[in-house]
PDB file of N, CA and C in Angstrom:
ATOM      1  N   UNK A   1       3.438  24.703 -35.815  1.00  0.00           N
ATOM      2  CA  UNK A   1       4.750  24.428 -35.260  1.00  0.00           C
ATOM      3  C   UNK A   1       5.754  24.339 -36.403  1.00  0.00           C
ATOM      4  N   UNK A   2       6.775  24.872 -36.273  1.00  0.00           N
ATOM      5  CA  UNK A   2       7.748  25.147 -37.692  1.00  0.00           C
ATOM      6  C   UNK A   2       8.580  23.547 -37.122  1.00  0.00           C
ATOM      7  N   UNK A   3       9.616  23.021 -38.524  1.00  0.00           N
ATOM      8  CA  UNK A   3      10.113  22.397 -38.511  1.00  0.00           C
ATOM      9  C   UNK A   3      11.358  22.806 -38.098  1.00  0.00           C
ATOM     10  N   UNK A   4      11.923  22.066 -37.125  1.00  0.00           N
ATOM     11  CA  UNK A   4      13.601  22.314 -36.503  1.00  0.00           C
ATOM     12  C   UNK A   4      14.153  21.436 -36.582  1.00  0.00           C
ATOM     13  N   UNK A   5      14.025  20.146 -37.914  1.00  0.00           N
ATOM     14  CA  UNK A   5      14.603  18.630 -37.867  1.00  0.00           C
ATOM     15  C   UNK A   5      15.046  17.793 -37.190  1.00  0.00           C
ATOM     16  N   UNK A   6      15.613  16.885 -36.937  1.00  0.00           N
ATOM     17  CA  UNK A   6      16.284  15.793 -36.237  1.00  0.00           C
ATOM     18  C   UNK A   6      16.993  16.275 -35.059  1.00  0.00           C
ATOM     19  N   UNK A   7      17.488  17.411 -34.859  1.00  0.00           N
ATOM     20  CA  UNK A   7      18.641  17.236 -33.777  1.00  0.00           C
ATOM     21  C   UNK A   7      17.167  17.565 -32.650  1.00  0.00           C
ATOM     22  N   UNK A   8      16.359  18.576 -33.105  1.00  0.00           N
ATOM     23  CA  UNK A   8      14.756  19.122 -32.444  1.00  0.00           C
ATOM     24  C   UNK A   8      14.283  17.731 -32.183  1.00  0.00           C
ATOM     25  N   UNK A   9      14.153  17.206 -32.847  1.00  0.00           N
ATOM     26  CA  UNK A   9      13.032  15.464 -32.387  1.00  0.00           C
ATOM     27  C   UNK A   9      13.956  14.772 -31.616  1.00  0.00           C
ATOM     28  N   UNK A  10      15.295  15.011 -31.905  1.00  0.00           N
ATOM     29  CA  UNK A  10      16.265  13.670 -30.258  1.00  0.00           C
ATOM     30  C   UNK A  10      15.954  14.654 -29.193  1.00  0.00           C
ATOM     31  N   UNK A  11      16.172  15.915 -29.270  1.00  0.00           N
ATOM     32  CA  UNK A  11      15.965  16.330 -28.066  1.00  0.00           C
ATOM     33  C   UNK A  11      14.575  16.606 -27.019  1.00  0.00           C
ATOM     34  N   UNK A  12      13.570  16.501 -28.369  1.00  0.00           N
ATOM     35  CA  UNK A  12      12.086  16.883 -27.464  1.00  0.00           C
ATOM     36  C   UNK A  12      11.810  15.372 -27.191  1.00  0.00           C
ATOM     37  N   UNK A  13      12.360  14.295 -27.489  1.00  0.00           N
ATOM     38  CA  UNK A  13      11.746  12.722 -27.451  1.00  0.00           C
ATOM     39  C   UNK A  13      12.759  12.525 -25.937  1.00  0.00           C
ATOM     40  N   UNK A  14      14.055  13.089 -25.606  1.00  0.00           N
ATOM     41  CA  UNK A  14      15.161  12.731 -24.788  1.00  0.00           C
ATOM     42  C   UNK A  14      15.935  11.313 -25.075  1.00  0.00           C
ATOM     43  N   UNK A  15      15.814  11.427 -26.373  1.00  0.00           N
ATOM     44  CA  UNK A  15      16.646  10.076 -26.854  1.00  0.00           C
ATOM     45  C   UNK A  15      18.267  10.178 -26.072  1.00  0.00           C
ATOM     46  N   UNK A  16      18.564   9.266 -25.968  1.00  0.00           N
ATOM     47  CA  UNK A  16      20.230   9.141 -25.434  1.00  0.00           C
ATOM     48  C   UNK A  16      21.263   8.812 -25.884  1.00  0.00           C
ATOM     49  N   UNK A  17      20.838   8.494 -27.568  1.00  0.00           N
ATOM     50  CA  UNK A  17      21.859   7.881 -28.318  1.00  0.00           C
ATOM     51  C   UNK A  17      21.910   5.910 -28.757  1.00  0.00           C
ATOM     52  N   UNK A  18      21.234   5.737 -27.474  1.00  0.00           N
ATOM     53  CA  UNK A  18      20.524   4.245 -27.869  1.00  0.00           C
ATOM     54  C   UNK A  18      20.028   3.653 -28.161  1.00  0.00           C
ATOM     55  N   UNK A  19      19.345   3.359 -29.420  1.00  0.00           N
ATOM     56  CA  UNK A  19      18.455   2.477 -30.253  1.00  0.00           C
ATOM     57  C   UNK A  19      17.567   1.830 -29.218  1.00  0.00           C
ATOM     58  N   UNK A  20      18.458   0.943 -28.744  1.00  0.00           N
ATOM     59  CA  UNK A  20      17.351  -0.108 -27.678  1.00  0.00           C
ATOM     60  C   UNK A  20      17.253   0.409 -26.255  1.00  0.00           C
ATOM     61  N   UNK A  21      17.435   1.541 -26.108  1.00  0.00           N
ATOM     62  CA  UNK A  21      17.149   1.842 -24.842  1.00  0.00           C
ATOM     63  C   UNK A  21      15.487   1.406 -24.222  1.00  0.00           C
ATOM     64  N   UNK A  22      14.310   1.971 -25.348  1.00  0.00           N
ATOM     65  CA  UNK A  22      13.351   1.562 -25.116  1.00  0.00           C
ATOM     66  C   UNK A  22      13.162  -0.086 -24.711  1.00  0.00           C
ATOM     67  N   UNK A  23      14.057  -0.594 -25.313  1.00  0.00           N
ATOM     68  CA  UNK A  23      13.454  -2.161 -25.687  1.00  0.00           C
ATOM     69  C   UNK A  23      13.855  -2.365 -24.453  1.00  0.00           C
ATOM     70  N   UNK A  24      15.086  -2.005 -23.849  1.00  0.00           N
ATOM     71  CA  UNK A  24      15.319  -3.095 -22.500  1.00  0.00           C
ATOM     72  C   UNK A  24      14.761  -2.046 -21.117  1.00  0.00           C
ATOM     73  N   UNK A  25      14.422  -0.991 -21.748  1.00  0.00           N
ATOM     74  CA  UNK A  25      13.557  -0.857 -20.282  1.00  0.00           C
ATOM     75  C   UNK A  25      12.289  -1.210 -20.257  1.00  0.00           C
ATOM     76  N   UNK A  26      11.690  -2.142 -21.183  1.00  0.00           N
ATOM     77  CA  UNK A  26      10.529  -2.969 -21.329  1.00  0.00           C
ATOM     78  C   UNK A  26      11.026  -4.140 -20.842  1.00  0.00           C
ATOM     79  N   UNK A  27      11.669  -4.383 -21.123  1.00  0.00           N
ATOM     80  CA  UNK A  27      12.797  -6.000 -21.108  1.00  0.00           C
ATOM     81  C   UNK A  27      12.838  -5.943 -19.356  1.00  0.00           C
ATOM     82  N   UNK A  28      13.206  -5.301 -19.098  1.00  0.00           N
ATOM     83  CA  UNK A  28      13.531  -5.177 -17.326  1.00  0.00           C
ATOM     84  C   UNK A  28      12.362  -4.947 -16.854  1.00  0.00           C
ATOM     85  N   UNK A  29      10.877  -4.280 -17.202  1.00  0.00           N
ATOM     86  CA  UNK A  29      10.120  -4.395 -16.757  1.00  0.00           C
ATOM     87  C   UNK A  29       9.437  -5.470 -16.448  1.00  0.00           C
ATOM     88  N   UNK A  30       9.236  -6.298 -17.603  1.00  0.00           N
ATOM     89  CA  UNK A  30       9.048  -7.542 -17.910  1.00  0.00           C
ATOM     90  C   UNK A  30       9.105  -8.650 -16.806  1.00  0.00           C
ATOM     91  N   UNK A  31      11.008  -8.771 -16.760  1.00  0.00           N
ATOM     92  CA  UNK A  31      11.018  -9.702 -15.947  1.00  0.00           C
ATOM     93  C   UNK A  31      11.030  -9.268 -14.596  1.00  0.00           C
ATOM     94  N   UNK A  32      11.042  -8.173 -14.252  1.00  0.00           N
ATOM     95  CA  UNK A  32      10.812  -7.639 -12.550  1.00  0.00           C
ATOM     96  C   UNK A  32       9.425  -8.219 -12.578  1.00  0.00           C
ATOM     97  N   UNK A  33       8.451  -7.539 -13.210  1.00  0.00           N
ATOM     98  CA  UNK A  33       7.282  -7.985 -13.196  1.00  0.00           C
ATOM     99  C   UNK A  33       6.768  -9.651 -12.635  1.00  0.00           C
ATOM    100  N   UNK A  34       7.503 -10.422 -13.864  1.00  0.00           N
ATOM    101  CA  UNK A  34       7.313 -12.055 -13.526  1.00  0.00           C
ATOM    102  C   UNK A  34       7.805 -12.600 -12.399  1.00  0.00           C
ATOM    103  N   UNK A  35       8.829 -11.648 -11.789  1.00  0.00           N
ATOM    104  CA  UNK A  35       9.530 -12.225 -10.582  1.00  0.00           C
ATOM    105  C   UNK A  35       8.652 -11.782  -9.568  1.00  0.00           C
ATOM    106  N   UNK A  36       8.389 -10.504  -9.233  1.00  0.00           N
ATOM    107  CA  UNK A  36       7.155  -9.704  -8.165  1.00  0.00           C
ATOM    108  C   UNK A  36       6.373 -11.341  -8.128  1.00  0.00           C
ATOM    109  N   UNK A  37       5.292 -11.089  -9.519  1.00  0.00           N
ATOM    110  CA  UNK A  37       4.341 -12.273  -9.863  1.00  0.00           C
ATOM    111  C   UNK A  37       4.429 -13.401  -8.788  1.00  0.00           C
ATOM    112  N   UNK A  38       5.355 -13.641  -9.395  1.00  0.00           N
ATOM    113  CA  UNK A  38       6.082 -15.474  -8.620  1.00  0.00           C
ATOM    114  C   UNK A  38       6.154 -15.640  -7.439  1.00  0.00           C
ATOM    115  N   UNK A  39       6.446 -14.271  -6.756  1.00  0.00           N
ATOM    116  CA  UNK A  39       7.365 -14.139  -5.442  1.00  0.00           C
ATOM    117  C   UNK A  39       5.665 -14.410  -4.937  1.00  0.00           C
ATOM    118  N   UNK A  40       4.843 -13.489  -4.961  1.00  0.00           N
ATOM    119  CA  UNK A  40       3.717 -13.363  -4.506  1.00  0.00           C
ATOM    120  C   UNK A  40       2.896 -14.529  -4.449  1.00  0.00           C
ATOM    121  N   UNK A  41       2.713 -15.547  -5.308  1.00  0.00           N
ATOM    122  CA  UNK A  41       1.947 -16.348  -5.791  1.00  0.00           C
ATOM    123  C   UNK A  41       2.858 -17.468  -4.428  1.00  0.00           C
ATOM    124  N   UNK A  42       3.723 -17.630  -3.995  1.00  0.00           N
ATOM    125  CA  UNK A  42       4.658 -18.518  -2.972  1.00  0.00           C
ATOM    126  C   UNK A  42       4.281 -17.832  -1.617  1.00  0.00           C
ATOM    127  N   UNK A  43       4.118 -16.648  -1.624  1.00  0.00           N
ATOM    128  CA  UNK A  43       3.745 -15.986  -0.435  1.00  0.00           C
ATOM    129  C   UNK A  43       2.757 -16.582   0.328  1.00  0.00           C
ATOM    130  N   UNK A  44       3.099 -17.075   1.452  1.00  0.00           N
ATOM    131  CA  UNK A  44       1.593 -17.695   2.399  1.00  0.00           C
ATOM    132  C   UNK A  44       0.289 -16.265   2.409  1.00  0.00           C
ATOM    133  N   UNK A  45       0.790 -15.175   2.740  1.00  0.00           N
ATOM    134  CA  UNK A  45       0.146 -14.252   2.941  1.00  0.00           C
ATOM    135  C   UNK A  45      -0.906 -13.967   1.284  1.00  0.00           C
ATOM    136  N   UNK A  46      -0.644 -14.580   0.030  1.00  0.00           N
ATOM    137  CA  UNK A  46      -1.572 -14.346  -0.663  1.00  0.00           C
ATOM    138  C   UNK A  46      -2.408 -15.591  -0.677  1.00  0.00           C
ATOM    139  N   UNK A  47      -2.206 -16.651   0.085  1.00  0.00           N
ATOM    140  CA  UNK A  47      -3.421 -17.691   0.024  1.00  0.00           C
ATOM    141  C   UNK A  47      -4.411 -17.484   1.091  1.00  0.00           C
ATOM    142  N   UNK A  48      -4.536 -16.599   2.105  1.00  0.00           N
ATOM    143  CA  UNK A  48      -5.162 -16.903   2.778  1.00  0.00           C
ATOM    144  C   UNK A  48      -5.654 -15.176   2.910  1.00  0.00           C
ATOM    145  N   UNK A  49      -6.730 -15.329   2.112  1.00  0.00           N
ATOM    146  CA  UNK A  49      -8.002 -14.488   2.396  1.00  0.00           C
ATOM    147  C   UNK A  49      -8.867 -14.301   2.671  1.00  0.00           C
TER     148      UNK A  49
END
């Protein structure tokens, strides 16, 4: 594979210009996640199996 530098690696990665883009769509996963979690764990329907 030949080298086509930097502008080639933002575009084959689909960077957007945002540093932390990665970080807060971990970040939002995160806490959706803990909230799902929570919601479920209050749910009558998960105590009774």
């Amino acid at each position: 594979m030949r080298d086509r530098g930097p502008a080639a690696e933002v575009a084959y990665n689909g960077q957007q210009g945002d540093m932390w883009d990665a970080h807060a769509d971990m970040a939002l996963a995160a806490l959706v996640t803990s909230l799902a979690s929570s919601v479920r764990r209050r749910s009558p329907a998960a105590t009774t199996r």
